[in-house]
Structure formats: C-alpha cells, structure tokens
N, C-alpha and C. Protein backbone atom coordinates (compact mmCIF):
# COMPACT_ATOMS: atom_id res chain seq x y z
N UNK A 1 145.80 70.75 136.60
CA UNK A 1 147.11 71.39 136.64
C UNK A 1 146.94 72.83 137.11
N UNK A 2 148.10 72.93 138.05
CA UNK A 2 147.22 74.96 138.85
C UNK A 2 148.56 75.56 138.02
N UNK A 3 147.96 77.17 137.75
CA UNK A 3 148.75 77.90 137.40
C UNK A 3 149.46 78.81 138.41
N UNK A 4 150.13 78.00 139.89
CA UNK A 4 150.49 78.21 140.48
C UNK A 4 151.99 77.71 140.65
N UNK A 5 153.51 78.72 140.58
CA UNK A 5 154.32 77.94 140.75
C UNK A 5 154.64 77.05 141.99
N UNK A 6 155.47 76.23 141.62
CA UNK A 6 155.75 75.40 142.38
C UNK A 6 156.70 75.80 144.28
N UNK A 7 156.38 75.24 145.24
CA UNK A 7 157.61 75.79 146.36
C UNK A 7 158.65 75.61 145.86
N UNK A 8 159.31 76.64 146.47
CA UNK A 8 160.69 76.43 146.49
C UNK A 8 161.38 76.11 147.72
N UNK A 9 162.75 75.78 147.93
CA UNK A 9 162.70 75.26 149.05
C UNK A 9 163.26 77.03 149.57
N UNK A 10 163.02 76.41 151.49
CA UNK A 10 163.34 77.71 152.14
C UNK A 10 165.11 78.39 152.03
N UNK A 11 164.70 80.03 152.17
CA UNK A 11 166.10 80.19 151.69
C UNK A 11 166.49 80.23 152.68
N UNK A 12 167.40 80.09 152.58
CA UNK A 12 169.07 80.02 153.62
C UNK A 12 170.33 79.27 153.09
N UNK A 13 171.17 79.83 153.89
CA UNK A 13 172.95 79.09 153.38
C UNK A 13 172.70 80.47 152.24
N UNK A 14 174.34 79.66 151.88
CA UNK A 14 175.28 81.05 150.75
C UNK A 14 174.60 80.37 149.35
N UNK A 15 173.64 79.53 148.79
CA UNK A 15 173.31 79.82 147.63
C UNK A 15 171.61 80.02 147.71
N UNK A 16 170.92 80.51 148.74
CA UNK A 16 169.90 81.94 148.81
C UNK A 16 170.54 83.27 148.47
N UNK A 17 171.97 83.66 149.36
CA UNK A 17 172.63 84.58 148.52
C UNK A 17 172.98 85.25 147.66
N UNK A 18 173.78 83.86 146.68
CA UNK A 18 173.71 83.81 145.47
C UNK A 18 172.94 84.14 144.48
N UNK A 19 171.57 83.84 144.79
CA UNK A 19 170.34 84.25 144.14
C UNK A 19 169.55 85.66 144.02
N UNK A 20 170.19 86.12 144.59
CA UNK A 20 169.55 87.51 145.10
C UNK A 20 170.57 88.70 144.14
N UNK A 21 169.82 89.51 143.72
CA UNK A 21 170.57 90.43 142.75
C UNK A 21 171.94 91.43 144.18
N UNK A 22 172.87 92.07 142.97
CA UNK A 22 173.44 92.36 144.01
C UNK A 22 173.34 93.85 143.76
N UNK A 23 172.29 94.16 144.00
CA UNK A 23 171.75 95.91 143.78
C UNK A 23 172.62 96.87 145.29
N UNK A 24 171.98 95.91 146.67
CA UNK A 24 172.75 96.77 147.86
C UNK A 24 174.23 96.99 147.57
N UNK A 25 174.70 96.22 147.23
CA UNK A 25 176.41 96.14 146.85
C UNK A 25 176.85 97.25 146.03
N UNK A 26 175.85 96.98 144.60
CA UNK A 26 176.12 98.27 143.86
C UNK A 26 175.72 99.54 144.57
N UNK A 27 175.03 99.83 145.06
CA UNK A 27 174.44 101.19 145.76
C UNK A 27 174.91 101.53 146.95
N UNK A 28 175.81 100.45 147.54
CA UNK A 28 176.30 101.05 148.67
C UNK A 28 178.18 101.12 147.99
N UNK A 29 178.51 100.88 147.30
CA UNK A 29 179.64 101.29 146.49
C UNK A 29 179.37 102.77 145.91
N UNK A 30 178.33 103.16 145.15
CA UNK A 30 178.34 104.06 144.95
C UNK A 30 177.93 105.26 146.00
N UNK A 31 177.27 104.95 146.94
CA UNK A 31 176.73 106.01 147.67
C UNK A 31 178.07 106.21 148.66
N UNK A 32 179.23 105.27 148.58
CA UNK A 32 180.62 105.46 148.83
C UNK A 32 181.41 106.74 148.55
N UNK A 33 181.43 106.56 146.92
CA UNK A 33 182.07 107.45 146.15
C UNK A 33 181.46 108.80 146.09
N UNK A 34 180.04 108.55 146.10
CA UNK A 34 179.28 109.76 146.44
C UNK A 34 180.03 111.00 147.46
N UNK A 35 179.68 110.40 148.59
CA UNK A 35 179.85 110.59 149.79
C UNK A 35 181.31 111.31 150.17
N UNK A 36 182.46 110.32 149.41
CA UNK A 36 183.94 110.93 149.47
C UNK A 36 184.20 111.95 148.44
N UNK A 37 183.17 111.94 147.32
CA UNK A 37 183.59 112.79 146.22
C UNK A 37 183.32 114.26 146.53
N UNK A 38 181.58 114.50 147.70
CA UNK A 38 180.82 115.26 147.95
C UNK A 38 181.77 116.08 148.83
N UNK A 39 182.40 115.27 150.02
CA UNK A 39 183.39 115.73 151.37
C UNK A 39 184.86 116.63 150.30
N UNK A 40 184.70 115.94 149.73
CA UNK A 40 186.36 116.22 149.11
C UNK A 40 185.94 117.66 148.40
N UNK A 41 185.10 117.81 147.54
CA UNK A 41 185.04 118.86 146.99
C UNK A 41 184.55 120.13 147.95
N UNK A 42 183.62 119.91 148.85
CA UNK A 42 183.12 120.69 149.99
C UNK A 42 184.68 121.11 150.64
N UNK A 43 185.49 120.35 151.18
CA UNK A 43 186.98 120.65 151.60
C UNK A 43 187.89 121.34 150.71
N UNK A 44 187.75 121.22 149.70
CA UNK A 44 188.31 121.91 148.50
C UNK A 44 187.87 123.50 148.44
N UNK A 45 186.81 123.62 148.18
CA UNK A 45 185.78 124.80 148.44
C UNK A 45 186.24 125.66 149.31
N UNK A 46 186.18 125.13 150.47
CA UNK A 46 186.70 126.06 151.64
C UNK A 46 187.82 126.17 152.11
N UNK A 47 188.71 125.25 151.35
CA UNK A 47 190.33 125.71 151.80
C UNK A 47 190.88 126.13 150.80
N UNK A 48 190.81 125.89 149.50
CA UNK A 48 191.93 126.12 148.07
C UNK A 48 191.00 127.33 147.13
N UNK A 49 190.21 127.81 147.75
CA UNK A 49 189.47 128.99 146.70
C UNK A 49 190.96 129.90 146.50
N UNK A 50 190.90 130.44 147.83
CA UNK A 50 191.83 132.02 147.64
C UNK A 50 193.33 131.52 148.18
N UNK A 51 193.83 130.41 147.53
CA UNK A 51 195.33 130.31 147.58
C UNK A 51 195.78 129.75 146.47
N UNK A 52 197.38 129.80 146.54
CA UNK A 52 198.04 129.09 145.54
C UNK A 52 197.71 127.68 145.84
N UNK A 53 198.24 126.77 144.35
CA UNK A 53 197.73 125.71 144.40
C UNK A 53 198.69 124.74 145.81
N UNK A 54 198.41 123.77 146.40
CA UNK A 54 199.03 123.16 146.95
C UNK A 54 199.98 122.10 146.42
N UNK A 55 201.33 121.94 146.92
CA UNK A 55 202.18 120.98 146.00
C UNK A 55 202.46 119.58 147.10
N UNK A 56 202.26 118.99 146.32
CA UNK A 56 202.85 117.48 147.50
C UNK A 56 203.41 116.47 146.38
N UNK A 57 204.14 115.27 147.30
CA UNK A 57 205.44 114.31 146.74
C UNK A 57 206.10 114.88 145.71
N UNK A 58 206.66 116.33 145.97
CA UNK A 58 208.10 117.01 145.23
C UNK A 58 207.05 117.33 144.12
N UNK A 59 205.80 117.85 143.82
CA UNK A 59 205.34 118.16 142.65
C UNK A 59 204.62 117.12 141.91
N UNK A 60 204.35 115.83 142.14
CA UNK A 60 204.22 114.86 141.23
C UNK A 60 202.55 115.12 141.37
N UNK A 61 201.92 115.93 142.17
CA UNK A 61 200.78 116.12 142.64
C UNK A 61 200.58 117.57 143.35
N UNK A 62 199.09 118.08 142.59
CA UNK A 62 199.07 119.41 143.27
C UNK A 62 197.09 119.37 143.33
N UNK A 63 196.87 120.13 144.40
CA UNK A 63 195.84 120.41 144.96
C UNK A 63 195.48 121.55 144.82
N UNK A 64 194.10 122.03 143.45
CA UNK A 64 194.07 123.09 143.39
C UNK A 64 192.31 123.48 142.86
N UNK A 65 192.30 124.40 143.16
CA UNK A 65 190.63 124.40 142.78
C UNK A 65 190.16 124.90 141.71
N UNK A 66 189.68 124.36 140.88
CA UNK A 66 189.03 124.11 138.99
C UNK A 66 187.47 123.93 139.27
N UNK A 67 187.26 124.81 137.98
CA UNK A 67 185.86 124.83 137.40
C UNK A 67 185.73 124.18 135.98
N UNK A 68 184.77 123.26 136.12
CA UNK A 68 184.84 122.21 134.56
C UNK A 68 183.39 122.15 134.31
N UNK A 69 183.07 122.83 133.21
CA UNK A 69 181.65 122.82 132.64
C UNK A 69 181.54 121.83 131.47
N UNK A 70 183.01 120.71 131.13
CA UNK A 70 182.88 119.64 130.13
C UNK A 70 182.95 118.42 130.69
N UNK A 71 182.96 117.62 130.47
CA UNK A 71 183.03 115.80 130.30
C UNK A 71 184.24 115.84 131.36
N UNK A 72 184.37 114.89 131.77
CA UNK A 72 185.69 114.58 132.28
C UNK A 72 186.86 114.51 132.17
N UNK A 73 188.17 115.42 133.20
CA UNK A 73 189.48 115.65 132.73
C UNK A 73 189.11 117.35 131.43
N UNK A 74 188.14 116.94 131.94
CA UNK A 74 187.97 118.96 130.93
C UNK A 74 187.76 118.59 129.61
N UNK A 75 187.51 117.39 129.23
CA UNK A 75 186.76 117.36 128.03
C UNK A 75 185.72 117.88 127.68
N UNK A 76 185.46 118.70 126.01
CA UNK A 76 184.16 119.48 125.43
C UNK A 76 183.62 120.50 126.42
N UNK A 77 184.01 121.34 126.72
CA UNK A 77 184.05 122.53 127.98
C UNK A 77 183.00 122.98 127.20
N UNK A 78 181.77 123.21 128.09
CA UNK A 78 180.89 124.47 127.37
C UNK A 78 179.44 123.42 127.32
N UNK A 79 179.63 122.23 127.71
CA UNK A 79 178.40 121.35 126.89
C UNK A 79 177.67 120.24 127.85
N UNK A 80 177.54 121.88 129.36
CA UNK A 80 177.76 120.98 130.52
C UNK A 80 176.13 120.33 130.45
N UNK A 81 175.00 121.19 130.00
CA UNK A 81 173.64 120.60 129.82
C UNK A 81 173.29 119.45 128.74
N UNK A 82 174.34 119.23 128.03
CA UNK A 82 174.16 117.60 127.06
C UNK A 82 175.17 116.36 128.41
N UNK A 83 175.95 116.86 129.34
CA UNK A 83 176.63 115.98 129.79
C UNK A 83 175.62 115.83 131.50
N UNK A 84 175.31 116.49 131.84
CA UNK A 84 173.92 116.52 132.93
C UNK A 84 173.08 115.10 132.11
N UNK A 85 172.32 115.60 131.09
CA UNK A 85 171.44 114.93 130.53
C UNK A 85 172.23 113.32 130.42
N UNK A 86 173.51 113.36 129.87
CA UNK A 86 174.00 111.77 129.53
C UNK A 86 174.19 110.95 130.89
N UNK A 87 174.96 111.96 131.96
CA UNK A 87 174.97 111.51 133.38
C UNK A 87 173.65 110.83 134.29
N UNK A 88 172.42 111.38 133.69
CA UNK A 88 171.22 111.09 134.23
C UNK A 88 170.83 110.13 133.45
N UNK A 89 171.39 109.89 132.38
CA UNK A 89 170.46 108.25 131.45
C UNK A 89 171.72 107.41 132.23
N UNK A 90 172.97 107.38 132.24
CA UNK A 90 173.96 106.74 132.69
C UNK A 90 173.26 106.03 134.21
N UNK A 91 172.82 106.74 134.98
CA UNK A 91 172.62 106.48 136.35
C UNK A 91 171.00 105.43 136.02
N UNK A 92 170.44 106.35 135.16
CA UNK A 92 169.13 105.23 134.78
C UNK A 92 169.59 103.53 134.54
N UNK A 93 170.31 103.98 133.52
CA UNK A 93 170.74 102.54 132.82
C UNK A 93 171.29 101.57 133.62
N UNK A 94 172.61 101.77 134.62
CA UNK A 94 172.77 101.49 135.65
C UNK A 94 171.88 100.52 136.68
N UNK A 95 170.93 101.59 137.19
CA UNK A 95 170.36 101.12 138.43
C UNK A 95 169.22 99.92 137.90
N UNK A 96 168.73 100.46 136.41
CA UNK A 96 167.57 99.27 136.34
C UNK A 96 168.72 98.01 135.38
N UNK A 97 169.58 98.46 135.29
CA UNK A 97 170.35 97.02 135.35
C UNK A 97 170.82 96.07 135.86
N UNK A 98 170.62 96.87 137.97
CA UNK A 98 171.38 95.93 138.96
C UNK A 98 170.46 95.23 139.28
N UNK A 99 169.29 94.88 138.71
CA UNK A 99 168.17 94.32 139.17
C UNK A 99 168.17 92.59 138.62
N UNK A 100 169.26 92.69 137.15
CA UNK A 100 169.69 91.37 137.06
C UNK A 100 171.11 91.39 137.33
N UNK A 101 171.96 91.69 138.48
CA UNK A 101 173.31 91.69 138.70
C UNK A 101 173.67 90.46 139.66
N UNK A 102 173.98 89.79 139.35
CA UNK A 102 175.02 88.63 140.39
C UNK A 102 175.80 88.75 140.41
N UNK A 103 177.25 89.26 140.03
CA UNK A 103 178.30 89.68 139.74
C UNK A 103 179.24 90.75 140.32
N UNK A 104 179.96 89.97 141.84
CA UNK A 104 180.07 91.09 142.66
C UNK A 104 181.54 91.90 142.03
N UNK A 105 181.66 91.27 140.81
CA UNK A 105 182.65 91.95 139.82
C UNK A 105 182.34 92.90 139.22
N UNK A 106 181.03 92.42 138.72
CA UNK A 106 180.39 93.94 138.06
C UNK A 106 179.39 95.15 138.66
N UNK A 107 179.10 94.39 140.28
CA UNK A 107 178.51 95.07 141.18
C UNK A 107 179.68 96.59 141.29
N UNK A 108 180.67 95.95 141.69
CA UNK A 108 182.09 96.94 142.04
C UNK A 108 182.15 98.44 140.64
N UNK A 109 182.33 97.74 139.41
CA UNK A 109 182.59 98.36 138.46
C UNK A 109 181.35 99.26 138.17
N UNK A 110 180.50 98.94 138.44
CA UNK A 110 179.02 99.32 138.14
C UNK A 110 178.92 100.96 139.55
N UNK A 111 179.34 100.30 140.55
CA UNK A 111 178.67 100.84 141.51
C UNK A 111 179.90 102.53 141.12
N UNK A 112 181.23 101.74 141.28
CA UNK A 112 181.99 102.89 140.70
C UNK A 112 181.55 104.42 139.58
N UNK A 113 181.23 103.65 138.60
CA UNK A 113 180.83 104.49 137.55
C UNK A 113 179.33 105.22 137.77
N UNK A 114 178.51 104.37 138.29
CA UNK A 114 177.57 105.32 139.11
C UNK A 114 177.92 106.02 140.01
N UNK A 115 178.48 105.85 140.79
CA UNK A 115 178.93 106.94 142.52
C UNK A 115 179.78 107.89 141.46
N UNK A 116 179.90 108.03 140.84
CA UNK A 116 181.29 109.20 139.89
C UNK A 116 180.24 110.19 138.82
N UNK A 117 179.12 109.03 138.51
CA UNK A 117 178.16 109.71 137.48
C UNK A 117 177.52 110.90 138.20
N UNK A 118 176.93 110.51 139.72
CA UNK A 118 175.77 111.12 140.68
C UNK A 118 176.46 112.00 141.14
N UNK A 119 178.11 112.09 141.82
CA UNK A 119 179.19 113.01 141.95
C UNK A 119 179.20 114.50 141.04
N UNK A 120 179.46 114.28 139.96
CA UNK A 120 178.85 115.36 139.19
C UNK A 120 178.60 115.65 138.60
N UNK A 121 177.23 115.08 138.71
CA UNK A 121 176.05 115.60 138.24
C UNK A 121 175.27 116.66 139.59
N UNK A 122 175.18 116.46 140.39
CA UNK A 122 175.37 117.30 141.66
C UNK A 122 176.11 118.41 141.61
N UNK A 123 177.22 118.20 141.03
CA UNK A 123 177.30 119.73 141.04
C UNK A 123 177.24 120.44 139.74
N UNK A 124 176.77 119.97 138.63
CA UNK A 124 176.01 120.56 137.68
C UNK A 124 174.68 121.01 137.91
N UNK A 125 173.93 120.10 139.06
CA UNK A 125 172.44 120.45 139.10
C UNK A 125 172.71 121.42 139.91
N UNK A 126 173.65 121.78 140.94
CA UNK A 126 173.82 122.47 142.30
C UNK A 126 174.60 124.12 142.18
N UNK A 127 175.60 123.91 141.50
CA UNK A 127 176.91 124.58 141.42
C UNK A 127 176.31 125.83 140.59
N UNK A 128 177.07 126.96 141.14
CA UNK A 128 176.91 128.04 139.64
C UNK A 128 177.60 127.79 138.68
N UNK A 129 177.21 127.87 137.66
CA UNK A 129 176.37 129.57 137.59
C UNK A 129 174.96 128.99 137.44
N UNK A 130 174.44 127.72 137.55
CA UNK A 130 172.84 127.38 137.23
C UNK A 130 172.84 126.01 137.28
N UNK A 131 171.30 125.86 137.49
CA UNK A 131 170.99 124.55 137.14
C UNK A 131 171.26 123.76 135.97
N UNK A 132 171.57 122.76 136.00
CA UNK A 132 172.46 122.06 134.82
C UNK A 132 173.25 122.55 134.04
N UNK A 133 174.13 123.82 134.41
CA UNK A 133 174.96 124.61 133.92
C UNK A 133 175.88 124.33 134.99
N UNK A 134 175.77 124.12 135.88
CA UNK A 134 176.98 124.30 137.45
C UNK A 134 178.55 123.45 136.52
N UNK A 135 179.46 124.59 137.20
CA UNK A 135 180.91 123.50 137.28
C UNK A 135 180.98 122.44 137.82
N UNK A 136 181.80 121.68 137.56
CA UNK A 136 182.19 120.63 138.30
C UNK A 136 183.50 121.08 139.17
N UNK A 137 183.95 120.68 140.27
CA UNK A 137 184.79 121.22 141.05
C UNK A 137 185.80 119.45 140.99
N UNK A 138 186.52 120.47 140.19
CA UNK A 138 188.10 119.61 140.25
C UNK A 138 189.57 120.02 140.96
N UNK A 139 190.34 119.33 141.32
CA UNK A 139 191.25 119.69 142.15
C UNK A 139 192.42 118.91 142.50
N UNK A 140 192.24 117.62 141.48
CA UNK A 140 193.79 117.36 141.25
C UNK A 140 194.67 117.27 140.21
N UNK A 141 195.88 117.76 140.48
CA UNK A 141 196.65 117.95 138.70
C UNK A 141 197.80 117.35 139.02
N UNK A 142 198.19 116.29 138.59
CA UNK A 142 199.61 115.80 138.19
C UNK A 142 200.59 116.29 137.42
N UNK A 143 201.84 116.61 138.22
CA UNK A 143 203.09 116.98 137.24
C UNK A 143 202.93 118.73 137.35
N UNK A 144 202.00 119.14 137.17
CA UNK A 144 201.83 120.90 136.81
C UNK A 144 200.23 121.31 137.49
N UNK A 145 201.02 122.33 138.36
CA UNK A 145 199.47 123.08 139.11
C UNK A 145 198.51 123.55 138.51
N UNK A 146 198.66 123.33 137.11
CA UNK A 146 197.79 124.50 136.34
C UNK A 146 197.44 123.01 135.21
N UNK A 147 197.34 122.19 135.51
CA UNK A 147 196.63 121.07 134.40
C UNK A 147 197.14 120.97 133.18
N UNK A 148 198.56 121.24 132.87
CA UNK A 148 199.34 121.48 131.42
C UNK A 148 199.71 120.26 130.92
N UNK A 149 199.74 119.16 132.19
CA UNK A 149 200.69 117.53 132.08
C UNK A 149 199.27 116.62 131.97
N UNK A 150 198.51 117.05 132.66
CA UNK A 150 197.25 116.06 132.39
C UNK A 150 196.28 116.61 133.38
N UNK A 151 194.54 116.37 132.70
CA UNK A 151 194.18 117.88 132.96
C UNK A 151 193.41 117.37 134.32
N UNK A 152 193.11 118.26 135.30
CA UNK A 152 192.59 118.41 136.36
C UNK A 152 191.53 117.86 136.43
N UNK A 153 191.72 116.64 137.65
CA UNK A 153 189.95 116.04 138.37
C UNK A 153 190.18 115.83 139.37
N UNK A 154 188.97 115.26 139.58
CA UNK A 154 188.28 114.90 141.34
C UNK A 154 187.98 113.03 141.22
N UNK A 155 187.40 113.02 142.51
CA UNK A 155 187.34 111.87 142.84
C UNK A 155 186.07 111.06 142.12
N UNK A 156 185.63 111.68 141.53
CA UNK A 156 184.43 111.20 140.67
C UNK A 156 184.73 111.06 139.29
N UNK A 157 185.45 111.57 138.51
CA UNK A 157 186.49 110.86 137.64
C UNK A 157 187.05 110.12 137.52
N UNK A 158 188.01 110.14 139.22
CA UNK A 158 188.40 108.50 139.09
C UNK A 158 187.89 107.32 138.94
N UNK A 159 186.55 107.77 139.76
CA UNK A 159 185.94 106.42 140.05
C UNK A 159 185.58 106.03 138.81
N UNK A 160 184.82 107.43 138.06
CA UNK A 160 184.20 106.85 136.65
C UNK A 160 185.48 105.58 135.66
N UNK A 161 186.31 106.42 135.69
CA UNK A 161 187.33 106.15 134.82
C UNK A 161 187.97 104.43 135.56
N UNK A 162 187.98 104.20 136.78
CA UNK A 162 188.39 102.87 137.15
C UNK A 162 187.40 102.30 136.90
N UNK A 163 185.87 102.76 137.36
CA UNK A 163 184.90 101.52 136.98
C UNK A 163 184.73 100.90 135.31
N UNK A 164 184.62 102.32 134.66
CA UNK A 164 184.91 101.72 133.11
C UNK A 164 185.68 100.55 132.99
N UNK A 165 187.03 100.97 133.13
CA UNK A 165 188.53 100.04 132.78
C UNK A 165 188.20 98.93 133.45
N UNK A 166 187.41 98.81 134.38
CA UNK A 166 186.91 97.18 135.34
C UNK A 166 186.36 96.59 134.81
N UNK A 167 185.42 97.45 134.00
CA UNK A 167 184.14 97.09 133.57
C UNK A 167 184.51 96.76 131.84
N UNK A 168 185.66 97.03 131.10
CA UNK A 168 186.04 96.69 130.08
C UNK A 168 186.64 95.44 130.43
N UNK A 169 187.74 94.99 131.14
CA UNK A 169 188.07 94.11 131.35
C UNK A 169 187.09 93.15 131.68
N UNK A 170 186.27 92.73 132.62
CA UNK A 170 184.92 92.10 132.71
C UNK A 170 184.64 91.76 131.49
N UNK A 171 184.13 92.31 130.56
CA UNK A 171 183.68 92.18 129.38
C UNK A 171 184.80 91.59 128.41
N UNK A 172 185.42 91.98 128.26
CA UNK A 172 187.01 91.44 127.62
C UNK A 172 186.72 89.90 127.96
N UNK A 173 187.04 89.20 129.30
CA UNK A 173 187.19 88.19 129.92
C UNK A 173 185.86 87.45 129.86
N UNK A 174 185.07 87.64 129.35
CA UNK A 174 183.15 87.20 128.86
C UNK A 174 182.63 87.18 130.54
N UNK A 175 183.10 87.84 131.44
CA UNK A 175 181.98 88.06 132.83
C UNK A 175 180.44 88.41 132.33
N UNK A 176 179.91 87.72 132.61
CA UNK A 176 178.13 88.55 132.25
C UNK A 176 177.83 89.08 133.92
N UNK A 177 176.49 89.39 133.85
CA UNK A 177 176.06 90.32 134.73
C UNK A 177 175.81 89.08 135.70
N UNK A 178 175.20 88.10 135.36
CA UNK A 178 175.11 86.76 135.95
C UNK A 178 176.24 86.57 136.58
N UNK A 179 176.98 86.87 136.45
CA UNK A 179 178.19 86.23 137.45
C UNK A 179 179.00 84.97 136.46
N UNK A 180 177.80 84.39 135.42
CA UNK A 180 178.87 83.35 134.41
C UNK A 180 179.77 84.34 133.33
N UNK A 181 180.26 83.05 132.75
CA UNK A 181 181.05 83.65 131.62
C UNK A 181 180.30 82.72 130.14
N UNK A 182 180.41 83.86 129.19
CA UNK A 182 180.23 83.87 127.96
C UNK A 182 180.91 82.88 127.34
N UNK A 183 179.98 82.24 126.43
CA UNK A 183 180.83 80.79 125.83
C UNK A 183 180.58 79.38 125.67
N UNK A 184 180.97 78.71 125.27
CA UNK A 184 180.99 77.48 125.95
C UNK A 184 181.16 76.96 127.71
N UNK A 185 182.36 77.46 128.51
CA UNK A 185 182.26 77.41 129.70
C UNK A 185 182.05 78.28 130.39
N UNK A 186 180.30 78.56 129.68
CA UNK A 186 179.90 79.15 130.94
C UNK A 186 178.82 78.61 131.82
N UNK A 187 179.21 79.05 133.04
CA UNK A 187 178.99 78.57 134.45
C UNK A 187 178.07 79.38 135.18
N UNK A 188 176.74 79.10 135.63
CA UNK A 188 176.04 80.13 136.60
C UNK A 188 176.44 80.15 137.85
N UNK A 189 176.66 81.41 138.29
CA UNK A 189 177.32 81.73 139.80
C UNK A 189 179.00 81.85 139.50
N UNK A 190 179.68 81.57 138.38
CA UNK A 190 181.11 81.99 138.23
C UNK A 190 181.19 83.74 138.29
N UNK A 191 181.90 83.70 139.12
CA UNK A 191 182.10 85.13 139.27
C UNK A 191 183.66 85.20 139.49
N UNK A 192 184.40 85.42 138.14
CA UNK A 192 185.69 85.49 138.23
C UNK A 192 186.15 86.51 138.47
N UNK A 193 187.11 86.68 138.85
CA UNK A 193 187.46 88.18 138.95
C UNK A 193 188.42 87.75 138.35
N UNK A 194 189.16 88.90 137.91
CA UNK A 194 190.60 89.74 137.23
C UNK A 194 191.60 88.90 137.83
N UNK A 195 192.81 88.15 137.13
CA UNK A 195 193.64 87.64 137.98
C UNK A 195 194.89 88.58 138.02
C-alpha cells in the first residue's frame, strides 16, 4: 500500500473552479475599495481643505473634509493606536481565512470589510500627526455639514459597514465559508445568496 495519494482526475470545466478557494475574488474586491477609498480621499485633500463644506441633493448630502482619530463614524476619538492595531489583526484574520473560502457570498462580504479595514489603516499608518496616530480623512455627512445628523465618513466605512451587514446576514441564513449551508440541508458548493 503507497503512502501516496491517489490521481485525481484532470482539472477543467466549472467544478475545477468550484474547488479552488476564492482568495483572487476576495482580494481583488478589496484592492477595489482600496483603490476608490485611496482616490477619494486624495481628491478630498486637495479640493475641500480650505473651503466651505460642499452641499448636494438640496442638503441631504454634504462633502466636507474631517479628521477622525476613532473607530468608525467618529467612534472612541483619541484611541487611534488600539484601532491601527485591531485593523491589522482584522486584515490578518481575513486573508488567512480566504484560504478556505468557496463562497462567492462571503468572498464579496469579506473582501468589503477588508478593502475598508486596509483604507484606514493607511491613513493611520500615513496621515499626521504620526505613525499609527494619523487621522482618518472623512468627508461625507448627511442631513448637516458639520456631522450633527449622523457623523461623518468615507468610503471605507461604507464598505466596512456593508460587508459586516452581508456578512451577518450570511451567517443568519447558515452560509459557511464552504459555500454550504449549516444544518441538516447542507449542501457542498451551495452558495446562496440573499434573496
């Protein structure tokens, strides 16, 4: 008897696919959000420093430039080197998790909340006033220019904040990372999405 596994057959067709973690998916989702979060705030930077805030759809939205040394939406201000540190286990936990991901449900939600984590954390590692001290550069406020109706973010908030809520629902609905569902009917390669 050899302690050699057995062939498998050659891959090809959509269930070689299937088989294959879906890490590019997650990482090119996030290096998405990256990318638009990075542009957006760089554009922010150089147009909204030295003006009033900008108003658009009659006020329901304003464009304005914020410094956030807390959690997201301006949560715990002041505690930007414990939220650096959580952002960097977040992105750990993440990436060596997409390594068992089939789940182009949780690829999405996953990749989200990473591309939002790496967003800023960048500009904590980058931003003044210091390394892992930097603001975060926020710049949108609903209802009131000055963040009074609900408080000021960027595009890396959102993402965080949609991938969560995806990523609760997923879980809610028993999605595993597998792509089955939790239970009795569960199925390998079910990859339900949200109806």
């Amino acid at each position: 008897m050899s302690d050699q596994p057995e062939p498998s057959a050659p891959a090809s067709g959509p269930a070689s696919r299937d088989r294959r973690p879906l890490t590019g998916l997650l990482l090119g989702i996030a290096a998405a959000v990256l990318a638009v979060d990075l542009v957006s705030k760089l554009v922010v930077v150089a147009t909204l420093s030295d003006r009033d805030p900008l108003r658009l759809l009659g006020g329901a939205v304003y464009l304005t430039e914020a410094r956030n040394t807390g959690a997201a939406f301006s949560f715990a201000e002041g505690a930007t080197v414990l939220f650096t540190l959580i952002a960097v286990a977040v992105a750990v936990v993440i990436v060596r998790a997409s390594r068992r991901l089939f789940s182009t449900s949780w690829a999405v939600a996953l990749g989200l909340v990473l591309g939002g984590a790496v967003g800023n954390l960048s500009d904590r590692v980058f931003r003044d006033p210091g390394f892992l001290r930097g603001g975060v550069v926020d710049f949108v406020s609903l209802f009131d220019p000055y963040g009074r109706v609900w408080p000021i973010f960027n595009v890396a908030d959102s993402a965080i904040v949609c991938g969560g809520l995806f990523g609760a629902l997923l879980a809610f609905r028993g999605v595993e990372f597998d792509g089955g569902r939790g239970g009795k009917d569960r199925r390998p390669g079910d990859d339900a999405a949200p109806a």
